[in-house]
Protein backbone atom coordinates (compact mmCIF):
# COMPACT_ATOMS: atom_id res chain seq x y z
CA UNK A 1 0.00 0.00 0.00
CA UNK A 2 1.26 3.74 -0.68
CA UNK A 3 -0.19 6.92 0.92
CA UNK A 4 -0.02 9.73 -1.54
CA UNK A 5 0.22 12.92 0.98
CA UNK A 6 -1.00 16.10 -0.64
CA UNK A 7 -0.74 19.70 0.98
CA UNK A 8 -3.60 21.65 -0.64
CA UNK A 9 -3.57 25.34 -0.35
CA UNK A 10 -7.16 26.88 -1.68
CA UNK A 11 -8.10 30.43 -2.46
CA UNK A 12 -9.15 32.45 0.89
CA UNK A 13 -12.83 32.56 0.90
CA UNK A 14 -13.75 29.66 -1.69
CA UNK A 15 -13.49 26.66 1.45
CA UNK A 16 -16.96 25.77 1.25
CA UNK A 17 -17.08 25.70 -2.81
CA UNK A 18 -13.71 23.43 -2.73
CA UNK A 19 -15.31 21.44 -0.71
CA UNK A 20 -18.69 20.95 -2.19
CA UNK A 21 -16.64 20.34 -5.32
CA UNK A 22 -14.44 17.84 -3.81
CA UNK A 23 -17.08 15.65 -2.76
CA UNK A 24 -18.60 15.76 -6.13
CA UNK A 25 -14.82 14.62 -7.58
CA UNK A 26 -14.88 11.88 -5.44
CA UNK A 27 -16.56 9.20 -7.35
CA UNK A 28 -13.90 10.13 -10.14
CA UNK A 29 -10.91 8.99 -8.09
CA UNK A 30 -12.82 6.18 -6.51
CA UNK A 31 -13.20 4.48 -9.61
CA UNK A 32 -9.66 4.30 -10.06
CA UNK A 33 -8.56 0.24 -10.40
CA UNK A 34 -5.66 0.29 -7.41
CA UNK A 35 -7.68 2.90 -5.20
CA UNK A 36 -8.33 2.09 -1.52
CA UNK A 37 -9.40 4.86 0.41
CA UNK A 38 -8.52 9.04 0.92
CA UNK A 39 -9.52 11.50 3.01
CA UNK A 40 -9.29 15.22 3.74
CA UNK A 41 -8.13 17.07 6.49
CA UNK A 42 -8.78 20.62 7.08
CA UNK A 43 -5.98 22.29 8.42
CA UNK A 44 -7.05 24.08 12.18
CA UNK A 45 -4.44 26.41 12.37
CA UNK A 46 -3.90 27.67 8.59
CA UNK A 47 -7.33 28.80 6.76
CA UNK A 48 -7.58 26.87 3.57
CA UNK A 49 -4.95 24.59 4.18
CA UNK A 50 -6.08 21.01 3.44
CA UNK A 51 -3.80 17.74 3.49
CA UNK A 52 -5.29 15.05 1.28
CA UNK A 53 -4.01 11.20 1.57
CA UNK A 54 -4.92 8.60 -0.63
CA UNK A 55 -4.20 4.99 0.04
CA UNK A 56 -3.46 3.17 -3.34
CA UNK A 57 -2.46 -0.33 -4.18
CA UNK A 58 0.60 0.37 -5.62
CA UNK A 59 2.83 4.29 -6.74
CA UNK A 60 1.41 2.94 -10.35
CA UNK A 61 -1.84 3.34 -9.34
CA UNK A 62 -1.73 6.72 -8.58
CA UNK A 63 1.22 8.11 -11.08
CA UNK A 64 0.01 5.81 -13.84
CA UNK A 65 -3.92 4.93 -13.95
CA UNK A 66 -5.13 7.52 -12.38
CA UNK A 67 -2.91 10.42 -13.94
CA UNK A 68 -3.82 9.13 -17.47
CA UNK A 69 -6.89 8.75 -16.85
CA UNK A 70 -10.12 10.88 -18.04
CA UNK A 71 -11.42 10.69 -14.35
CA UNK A 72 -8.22 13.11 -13.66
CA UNK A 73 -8.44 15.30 -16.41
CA UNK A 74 -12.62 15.61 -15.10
CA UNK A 75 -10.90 15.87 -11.76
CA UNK A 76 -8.27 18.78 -12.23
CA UNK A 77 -11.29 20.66 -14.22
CA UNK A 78 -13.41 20.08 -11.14
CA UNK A 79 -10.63 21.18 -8.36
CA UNK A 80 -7.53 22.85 -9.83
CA UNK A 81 -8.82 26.37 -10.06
CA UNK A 82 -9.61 26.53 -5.89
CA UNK A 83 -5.80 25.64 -5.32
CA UNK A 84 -3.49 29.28 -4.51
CA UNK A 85 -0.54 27.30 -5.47
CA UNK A 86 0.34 24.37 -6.73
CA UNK A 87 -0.24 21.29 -5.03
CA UNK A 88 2.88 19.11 -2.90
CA UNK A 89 2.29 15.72 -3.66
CA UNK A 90 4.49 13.25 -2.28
CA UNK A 91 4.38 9.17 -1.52
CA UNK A 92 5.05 6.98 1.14
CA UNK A 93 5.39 3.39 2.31
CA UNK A 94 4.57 1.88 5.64
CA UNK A 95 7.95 1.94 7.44
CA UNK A 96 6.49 1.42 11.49
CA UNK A 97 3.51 0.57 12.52
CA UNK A 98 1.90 1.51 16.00
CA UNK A 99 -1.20 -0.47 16.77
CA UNK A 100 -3.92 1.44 18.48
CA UNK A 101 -4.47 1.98 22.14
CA UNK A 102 -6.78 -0.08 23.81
CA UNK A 103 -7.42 2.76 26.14
């Protein structure tokens, strides 16, 4: 499994409309053969800050299928105009695992 982590920066005042849109994009990304799962935080500290992680099957999954796929060129029309700069997208493999607290 890889977690794609993305630091999301969106134009002050359009949250809500980034967000509205970004559940509509969902289906496209979900589609995706090699997709598990995502999510996306809001940041509490920074307004418009978002991190978004993805949890693919494999980097290919993400770099490959999904990249060159319509979905993402429906996706980018759908999102890329909230973002104030350009996206950081980085991924990572499980290195340590914790398990949770039974507390």
């Amino acid at each position: 499994m890889i977690l794609e982590a993305v630091m999301l920066k969106v134009v002050a005042g359009q949250e809500l409309e980034f967000e509205a849109a970004f559940a509509t994009a969902t289906p496209l990304i979900a589609a995706i053969d090699g997709y598990l799962s995502h999510e996306l935080q809001r940041c509490l500290e920074v307004s418009g800050k978002y991190l978004l992680l993805v949890r693919w099957r494999n980097l290919e999954a993400h770099t490959v299928t999904f990249r060159q796929s319509p979905e993402f060129l429906e996706w980018k029309k759908l999102l890329h105009h909230f973002y104030a700069s350009p996206p950081m997208i980085e991924h990572f493999e499980l290195s340590i695992a914790n398990p949770p607290s039974t507390l």
